[in-house]
PDB file of N, CA and C in Angstrom:
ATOM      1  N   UNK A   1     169.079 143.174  16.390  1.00  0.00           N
ATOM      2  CA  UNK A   1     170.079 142.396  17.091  1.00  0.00           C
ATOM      3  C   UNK A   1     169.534 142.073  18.483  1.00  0.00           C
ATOM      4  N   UNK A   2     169.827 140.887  18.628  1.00  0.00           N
ATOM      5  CA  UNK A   2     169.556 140.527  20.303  1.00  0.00           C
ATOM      6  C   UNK A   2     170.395 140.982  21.061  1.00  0.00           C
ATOM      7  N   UNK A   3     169.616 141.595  22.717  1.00  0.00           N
ATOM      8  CA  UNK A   3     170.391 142.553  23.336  1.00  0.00           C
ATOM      9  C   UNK A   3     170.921 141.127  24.281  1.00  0.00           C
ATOM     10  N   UNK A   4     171.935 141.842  24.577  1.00  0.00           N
ATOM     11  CA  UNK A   4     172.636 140.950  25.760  1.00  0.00           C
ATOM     12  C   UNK A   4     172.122 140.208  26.731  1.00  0.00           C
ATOM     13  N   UNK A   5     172.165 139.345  27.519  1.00  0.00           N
ATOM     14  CA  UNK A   5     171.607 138.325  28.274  1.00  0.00           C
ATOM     15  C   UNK A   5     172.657 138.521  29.475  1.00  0.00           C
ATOM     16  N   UNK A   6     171.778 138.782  30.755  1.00  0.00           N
ATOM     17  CA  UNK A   6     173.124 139.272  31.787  1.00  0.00           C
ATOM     18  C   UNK A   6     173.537 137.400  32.237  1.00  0.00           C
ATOM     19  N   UNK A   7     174.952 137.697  32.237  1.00  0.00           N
ATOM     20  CA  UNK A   7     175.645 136.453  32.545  1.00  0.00           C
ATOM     21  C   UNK A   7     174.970 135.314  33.814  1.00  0.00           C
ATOM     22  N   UNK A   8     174.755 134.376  33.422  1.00  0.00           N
ATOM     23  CA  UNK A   8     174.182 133.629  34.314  1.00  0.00           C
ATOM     24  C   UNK A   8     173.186 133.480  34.770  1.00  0.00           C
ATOM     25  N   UNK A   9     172.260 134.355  33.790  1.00  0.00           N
ATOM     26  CA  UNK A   9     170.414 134.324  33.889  1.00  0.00           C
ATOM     27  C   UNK A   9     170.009 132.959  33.450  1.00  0.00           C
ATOM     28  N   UNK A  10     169.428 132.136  33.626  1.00  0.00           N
ATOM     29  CA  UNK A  10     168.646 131.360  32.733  1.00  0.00           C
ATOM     30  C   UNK A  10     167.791 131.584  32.145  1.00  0.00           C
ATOM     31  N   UNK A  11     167.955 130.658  30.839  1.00  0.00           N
ATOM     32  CA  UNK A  11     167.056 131.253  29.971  1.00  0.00           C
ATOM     33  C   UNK A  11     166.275 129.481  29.219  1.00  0.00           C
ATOM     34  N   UNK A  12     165.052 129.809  29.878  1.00  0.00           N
ATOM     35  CA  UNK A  12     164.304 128.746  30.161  1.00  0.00           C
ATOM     36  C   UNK A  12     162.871 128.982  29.354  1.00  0.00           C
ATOM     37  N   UNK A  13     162.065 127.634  28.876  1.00  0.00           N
ATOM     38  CA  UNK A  13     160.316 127.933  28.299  1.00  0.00           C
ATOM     39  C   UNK A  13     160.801 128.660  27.340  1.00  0.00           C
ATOM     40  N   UNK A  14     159.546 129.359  27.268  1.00  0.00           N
ATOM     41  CA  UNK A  14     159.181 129.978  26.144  1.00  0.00           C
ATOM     42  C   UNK A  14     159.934 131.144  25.676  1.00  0.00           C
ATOM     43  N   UNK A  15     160.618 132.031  26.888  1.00  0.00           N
ATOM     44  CA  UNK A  15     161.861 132.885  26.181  1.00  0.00           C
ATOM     45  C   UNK A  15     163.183 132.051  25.485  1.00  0.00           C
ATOM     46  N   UNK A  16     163.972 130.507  25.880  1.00  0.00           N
ATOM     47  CA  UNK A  16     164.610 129.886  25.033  1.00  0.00           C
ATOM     48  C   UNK A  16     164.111 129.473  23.671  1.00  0.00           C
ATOM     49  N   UNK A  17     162.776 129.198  24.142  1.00  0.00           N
ATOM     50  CA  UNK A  17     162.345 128.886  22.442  1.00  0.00           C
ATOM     51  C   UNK A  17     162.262 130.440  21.490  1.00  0.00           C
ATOM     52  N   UNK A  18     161.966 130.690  21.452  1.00  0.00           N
ATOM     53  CA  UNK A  18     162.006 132.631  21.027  1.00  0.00           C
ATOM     54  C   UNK A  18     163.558 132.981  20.770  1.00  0.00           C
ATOM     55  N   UNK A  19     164.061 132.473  21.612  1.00  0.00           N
ATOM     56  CA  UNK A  19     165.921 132.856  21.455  1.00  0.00           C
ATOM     57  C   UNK A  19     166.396 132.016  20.179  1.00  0.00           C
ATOM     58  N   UNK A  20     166.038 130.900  20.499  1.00  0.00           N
ATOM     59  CA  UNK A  20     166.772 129.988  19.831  1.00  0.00           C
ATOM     60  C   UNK A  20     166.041 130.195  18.158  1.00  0.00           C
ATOM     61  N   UNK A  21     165.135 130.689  18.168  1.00  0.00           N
ATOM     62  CA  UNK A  21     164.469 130.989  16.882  1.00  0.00           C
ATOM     63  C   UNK A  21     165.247 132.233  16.218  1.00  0.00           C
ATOM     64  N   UNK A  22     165.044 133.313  16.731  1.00  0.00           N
ATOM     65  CA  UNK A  22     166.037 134.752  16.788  1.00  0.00           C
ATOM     66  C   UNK A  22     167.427 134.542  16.248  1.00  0.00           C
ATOM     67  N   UNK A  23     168.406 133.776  17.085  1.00  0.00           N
ATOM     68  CA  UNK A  23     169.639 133.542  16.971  1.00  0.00           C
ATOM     69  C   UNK A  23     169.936 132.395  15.226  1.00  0.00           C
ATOM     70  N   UNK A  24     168.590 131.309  15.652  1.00  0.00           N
ATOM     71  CA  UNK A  24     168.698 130.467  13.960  1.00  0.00           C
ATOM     72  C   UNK A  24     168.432 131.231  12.878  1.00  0.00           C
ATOM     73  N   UNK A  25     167.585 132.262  12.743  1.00  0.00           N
ATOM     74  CA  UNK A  25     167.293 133.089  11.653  1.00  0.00           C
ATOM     75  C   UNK A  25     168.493 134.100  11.686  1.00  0.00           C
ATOM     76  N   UNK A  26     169.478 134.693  12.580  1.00  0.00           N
ATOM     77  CA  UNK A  26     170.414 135.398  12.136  1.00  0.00           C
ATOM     78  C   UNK A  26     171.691 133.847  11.444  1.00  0.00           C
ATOM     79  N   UNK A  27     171.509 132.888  12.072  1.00  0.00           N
ATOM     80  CA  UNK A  27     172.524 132.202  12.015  1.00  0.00           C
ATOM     81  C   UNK A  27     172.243 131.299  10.281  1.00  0.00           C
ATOM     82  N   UNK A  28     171.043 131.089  10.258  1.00  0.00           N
ATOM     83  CA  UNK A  28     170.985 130.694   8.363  1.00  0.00           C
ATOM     84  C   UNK A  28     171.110 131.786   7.791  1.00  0.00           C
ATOM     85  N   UNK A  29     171.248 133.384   8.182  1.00  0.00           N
ATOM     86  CA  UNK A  29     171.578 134.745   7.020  1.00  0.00           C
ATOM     87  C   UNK A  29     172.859 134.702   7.131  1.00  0.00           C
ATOM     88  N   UNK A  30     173.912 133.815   7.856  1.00  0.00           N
ATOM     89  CA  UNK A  30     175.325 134.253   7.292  1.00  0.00           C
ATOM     90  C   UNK A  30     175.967 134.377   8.767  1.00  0.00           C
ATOM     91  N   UNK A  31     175.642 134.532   9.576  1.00  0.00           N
ATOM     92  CA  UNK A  31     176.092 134.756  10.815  1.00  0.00           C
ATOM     93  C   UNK A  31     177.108 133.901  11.523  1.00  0.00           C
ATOM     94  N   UNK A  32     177.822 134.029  12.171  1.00  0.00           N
ATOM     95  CA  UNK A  32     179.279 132.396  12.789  1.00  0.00           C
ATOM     96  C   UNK A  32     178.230 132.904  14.410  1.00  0.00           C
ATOM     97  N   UNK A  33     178.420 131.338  14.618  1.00  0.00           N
ATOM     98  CA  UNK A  33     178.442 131.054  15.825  1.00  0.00           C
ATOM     99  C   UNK A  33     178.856 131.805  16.902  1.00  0.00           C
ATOM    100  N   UNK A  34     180.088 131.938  16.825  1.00  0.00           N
ATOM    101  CA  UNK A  34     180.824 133.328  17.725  1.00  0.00           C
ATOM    102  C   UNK A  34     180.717 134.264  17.794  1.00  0.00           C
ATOM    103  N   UNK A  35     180.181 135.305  16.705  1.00  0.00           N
ATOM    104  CA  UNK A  35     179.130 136.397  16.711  1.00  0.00           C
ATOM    105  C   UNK A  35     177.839 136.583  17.430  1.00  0.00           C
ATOM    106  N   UNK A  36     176.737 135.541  17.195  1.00  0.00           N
ATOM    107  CA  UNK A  36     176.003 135.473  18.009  1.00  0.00           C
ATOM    108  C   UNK A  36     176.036 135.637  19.509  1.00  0.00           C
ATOM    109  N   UNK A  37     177.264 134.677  19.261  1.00  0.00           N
ATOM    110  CA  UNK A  37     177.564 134.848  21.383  1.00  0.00           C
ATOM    111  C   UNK A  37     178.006 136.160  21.940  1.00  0.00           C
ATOM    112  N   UNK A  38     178.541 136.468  20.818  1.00  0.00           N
ATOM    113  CA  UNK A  38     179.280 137.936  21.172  1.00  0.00           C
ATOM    114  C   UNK A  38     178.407 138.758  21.864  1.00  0.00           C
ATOM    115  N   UNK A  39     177.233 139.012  20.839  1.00  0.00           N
ATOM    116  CA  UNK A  39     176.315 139.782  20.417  1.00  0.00           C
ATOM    117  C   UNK A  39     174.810 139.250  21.641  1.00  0.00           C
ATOM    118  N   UNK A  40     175.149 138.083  22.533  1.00  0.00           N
ATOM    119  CA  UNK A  40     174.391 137.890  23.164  1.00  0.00           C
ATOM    120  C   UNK A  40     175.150 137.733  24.887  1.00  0.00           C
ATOM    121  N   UNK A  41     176.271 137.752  24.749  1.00  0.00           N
ATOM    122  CA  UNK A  41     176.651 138.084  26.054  1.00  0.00           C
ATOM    123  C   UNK A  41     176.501 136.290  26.609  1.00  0.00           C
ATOM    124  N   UNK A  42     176.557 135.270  25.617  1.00  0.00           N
ATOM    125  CA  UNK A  42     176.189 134.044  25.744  1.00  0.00           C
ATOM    126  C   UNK A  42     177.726 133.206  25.601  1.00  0.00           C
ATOM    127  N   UNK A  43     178.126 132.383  26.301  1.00  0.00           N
ATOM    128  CA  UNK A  43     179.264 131.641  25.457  1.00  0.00           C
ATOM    129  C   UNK A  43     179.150 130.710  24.324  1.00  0.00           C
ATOM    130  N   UNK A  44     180.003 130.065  23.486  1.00  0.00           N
ATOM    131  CA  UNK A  44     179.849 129.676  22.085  1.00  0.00           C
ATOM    132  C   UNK A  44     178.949 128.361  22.550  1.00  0.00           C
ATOM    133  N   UNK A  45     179.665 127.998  23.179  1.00  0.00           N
ATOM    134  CA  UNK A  45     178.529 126.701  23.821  1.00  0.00           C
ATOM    135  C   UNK A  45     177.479 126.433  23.700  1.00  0.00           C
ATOM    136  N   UNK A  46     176.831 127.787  24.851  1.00  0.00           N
ATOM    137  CA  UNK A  46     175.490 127.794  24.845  1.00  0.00           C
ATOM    138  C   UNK A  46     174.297 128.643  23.603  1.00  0.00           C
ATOM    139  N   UNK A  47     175.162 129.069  22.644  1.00  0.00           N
ATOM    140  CA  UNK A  47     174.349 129.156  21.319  1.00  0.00           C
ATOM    141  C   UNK A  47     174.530 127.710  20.778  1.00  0.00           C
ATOM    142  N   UNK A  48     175.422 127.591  20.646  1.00  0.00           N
ATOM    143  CA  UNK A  48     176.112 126.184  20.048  1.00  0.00           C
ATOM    144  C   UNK A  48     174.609 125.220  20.097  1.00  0.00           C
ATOM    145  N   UNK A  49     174.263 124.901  21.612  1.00  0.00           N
ATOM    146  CA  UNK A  49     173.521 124.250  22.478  1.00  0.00           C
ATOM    147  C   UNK A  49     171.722 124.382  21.948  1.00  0.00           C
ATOM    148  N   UNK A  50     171.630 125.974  21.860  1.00  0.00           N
ATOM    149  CA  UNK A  50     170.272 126.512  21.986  1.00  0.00           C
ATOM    150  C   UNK A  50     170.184 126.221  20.450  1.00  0.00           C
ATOM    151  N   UNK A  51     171.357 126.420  19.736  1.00  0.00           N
ATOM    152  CA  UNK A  51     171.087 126.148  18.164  1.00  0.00           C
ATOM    153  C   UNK A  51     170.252 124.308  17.657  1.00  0.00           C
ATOM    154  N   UNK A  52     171.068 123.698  18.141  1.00  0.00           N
ATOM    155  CA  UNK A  52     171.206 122.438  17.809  1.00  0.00           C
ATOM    156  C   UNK A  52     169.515 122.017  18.613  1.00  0.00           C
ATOM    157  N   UNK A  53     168.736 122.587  19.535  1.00  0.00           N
ATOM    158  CA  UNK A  53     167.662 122.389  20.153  1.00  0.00           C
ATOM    159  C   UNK A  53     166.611 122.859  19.721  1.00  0.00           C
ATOM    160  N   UNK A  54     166.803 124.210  18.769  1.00  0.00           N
ATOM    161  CA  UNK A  54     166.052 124.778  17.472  1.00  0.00           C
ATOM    162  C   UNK A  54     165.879 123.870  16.711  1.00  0.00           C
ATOM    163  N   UNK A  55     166.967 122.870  16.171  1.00  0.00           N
ATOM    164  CA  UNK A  55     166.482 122.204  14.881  1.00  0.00           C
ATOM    165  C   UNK A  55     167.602 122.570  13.869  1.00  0.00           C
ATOM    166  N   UNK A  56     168.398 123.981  13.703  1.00  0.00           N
ATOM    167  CA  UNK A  56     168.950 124.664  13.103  1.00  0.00           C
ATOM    168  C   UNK A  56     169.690 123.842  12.377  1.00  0.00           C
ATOM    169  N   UNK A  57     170.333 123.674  11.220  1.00  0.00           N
ATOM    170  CA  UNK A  57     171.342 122.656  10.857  1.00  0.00           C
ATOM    171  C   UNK A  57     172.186 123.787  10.274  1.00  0.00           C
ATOM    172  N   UNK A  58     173.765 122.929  11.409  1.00  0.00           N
ATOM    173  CA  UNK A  58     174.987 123.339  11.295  1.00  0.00           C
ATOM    174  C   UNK A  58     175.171 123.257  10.256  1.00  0.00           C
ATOM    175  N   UNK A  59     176.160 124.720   9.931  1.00  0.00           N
ATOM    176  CA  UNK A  59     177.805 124.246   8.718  1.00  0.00           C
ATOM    177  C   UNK A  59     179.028 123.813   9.169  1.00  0.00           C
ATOM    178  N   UNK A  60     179.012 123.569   8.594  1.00  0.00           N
ATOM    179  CA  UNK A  60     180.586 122.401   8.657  1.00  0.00           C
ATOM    180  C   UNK A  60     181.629 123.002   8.944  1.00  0.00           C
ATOM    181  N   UNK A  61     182.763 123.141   9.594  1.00  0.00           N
ATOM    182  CA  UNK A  61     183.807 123.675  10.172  1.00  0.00           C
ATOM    183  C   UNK A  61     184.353 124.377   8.778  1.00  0.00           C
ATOM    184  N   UNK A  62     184.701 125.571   8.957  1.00  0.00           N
ATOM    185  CA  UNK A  62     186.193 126.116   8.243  1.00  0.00           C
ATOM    186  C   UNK A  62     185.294 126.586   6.908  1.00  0.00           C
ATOM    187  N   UNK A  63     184.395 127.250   6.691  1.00  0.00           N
ATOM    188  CA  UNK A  63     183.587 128.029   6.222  1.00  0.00           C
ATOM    189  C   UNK A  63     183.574 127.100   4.698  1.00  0.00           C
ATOM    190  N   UNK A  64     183.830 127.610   3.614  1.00  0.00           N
ATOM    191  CA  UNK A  64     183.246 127.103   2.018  1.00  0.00           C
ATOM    192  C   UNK A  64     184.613 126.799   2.183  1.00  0.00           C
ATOM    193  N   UNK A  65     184.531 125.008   1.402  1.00  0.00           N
ATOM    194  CA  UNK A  65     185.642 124.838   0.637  1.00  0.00           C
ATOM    195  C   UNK A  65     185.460 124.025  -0.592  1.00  0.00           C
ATOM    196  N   UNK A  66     186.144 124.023  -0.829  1.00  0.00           N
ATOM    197  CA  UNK A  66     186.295 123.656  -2.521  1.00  0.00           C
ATOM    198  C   UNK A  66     186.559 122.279  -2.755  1.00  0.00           C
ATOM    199  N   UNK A  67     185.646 121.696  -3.393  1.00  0.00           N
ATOM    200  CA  UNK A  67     185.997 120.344  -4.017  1.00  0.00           C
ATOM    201  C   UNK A  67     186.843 119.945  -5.033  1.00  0.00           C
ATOM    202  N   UNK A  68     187.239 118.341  -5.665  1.00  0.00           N
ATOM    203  CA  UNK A  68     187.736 118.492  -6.669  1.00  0.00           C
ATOM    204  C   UNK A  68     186.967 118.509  -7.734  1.00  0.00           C
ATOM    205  N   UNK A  69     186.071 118.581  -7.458  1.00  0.00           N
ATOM    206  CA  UNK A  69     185.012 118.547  -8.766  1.00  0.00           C
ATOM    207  C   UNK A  69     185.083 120.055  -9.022  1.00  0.00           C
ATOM    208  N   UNK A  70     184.590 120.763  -8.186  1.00  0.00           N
ATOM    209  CA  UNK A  70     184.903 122.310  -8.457  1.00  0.00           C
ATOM    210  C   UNK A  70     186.564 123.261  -8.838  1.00  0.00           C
ATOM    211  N   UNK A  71     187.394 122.636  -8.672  1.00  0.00           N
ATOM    212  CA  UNK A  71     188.343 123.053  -8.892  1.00  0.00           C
ATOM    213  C   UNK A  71     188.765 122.348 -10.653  1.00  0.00           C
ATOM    214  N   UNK A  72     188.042 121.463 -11.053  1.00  0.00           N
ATOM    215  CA  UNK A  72     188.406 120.942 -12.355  1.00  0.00           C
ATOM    216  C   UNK A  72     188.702 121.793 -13.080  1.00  0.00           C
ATOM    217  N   UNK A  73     187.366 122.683 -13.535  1.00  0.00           N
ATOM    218  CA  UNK A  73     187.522 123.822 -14.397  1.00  0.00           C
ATOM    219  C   UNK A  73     188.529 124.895 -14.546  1.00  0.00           C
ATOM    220  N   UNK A  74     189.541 125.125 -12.913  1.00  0.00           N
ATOM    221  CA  UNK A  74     189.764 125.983 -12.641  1.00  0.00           C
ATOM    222  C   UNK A  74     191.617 125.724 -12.985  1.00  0.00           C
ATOM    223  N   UNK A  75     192.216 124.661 -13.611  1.00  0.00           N
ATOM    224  CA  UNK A  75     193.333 123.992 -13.588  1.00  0.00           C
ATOM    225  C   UNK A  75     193.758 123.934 -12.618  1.00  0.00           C
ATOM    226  N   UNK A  76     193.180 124.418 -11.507  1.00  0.00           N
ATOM    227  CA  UNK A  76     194.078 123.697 -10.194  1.00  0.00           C
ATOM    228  C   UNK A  76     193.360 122.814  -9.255  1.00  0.00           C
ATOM    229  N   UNK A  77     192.905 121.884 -10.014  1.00  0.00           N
ATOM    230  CA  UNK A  77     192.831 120.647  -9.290  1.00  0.00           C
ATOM    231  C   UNK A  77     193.363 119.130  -9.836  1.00  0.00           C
ATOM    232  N   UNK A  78     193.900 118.434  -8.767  1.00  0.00           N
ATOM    233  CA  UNK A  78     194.674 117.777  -9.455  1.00  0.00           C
ATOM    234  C   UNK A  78     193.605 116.238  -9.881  1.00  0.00           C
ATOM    235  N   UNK A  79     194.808 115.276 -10.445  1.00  0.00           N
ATOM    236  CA  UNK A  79     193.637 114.427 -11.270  1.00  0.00           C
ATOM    237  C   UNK A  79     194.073 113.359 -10.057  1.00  0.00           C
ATOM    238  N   UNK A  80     193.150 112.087  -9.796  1.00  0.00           N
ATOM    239  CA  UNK A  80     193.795 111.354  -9.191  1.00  0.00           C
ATOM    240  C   UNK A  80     194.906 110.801  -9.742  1.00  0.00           C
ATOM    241  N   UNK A  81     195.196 110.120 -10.472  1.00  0.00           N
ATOM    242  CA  UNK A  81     196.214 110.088 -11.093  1.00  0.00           C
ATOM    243  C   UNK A  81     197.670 110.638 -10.699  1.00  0.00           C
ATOM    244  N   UNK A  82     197.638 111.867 -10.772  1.00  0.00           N
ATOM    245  CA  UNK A  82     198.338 112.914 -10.169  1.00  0.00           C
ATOM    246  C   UNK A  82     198.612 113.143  -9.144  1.00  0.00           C
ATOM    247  N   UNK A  83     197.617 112.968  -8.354  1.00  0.00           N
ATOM    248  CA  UNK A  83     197.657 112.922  -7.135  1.00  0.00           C
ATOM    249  C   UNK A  83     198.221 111.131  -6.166  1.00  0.00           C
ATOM    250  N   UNK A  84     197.973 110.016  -6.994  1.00  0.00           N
ATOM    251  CA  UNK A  84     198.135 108.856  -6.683  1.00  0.00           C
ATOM    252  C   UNK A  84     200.288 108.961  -6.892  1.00  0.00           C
ATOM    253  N   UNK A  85     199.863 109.619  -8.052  1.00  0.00           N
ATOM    254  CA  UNK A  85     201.824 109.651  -8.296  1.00  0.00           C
ATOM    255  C   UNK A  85     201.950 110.871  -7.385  1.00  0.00           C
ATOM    256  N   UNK A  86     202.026 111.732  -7.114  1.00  0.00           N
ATOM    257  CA  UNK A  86     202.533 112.659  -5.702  1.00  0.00           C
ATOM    258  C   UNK A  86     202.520 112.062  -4.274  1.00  0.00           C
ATOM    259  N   UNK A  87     202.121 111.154  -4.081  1.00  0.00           N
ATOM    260  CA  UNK A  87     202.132 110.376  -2.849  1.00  0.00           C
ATOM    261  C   UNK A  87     202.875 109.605  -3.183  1.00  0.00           C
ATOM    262  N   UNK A  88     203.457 108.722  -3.749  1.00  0.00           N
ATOM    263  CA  UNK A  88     204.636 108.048  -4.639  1.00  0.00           C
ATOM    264  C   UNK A  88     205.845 108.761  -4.574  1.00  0.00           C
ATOM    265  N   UNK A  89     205.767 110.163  -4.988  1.00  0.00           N
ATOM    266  CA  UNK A  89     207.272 110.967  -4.958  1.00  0.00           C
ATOM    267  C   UNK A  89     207.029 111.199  -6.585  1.00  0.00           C
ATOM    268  N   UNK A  90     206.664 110.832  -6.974  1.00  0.00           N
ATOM    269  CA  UNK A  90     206.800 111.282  -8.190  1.00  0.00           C
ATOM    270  C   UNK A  90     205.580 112.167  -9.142  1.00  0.00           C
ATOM    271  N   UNK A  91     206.793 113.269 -10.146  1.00  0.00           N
ATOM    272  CA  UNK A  91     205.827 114.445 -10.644  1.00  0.00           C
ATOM    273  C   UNK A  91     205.024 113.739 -11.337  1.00  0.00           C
ATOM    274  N   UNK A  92     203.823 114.199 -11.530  1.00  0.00           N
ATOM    275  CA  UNK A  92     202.982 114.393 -12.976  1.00  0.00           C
ATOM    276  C   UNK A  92     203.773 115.247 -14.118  1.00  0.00           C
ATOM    277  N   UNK A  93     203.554 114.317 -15.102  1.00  0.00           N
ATOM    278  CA  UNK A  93     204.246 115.411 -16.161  1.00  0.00           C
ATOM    279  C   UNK A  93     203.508 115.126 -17.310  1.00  0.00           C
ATOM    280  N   UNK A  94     203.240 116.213 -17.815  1.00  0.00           N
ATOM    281  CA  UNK A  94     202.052 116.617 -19.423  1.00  0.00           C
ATOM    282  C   UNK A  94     202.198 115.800 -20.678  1.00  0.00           C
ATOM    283  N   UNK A  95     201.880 115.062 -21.218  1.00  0.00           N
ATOM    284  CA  UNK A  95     201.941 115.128 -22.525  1.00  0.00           C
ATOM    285  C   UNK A  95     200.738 115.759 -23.246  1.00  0.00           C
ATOM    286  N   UNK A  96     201.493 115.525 -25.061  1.00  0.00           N
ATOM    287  CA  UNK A  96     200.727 116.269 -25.372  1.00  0.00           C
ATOM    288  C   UNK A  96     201.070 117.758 -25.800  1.00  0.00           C
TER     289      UNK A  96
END
């Protein structure tokens, strides 16, 4: 784990590049953004910042979600159809 960074040091050259490497390799094993900072005494920002200057490529807000393609299998996803009549006011209903 990276040790803390006393508040308001800069962190400049070749120790940012080294950081920002450190912090991307915890941050593609699973890591949130806000952890890192935690864990570096850094605000979300400035990982945020040092990430995006690595190269690192973000995930997308609001962790895994589910498509309708993935939910097909699962009967709870709806069909458009279904979904075109629920914006209408009106149920889907089964035949069959």
């Amino acid at each position: 784990m990276a040790q803390a960074i006393k508040k308001g040091t800069r962190v400049i050259g070749v120790d940012r590049s080294r950081l920002g490497t450190v912090l991307g390799k915890r941050y593609d094993s699973g890591e949130s953004i806000r952890s890192l900072a935690a864990s570096t005494g850094r605000s979300y920002g400035f990982v945020h910042r040092l990430l995006r200057e690595a190269g690192v490529e973000l995930r997308r807000r609001g962790g895994a979600t589910r498509t309708h393609a993935a939910l097909a299998g699962t009967g709870r996803g709806r069909t458009a159809r279904a979904t075109r009549g629920a914006a209408r006011g009106q149920h889907a209903t089964k035949t069959g």
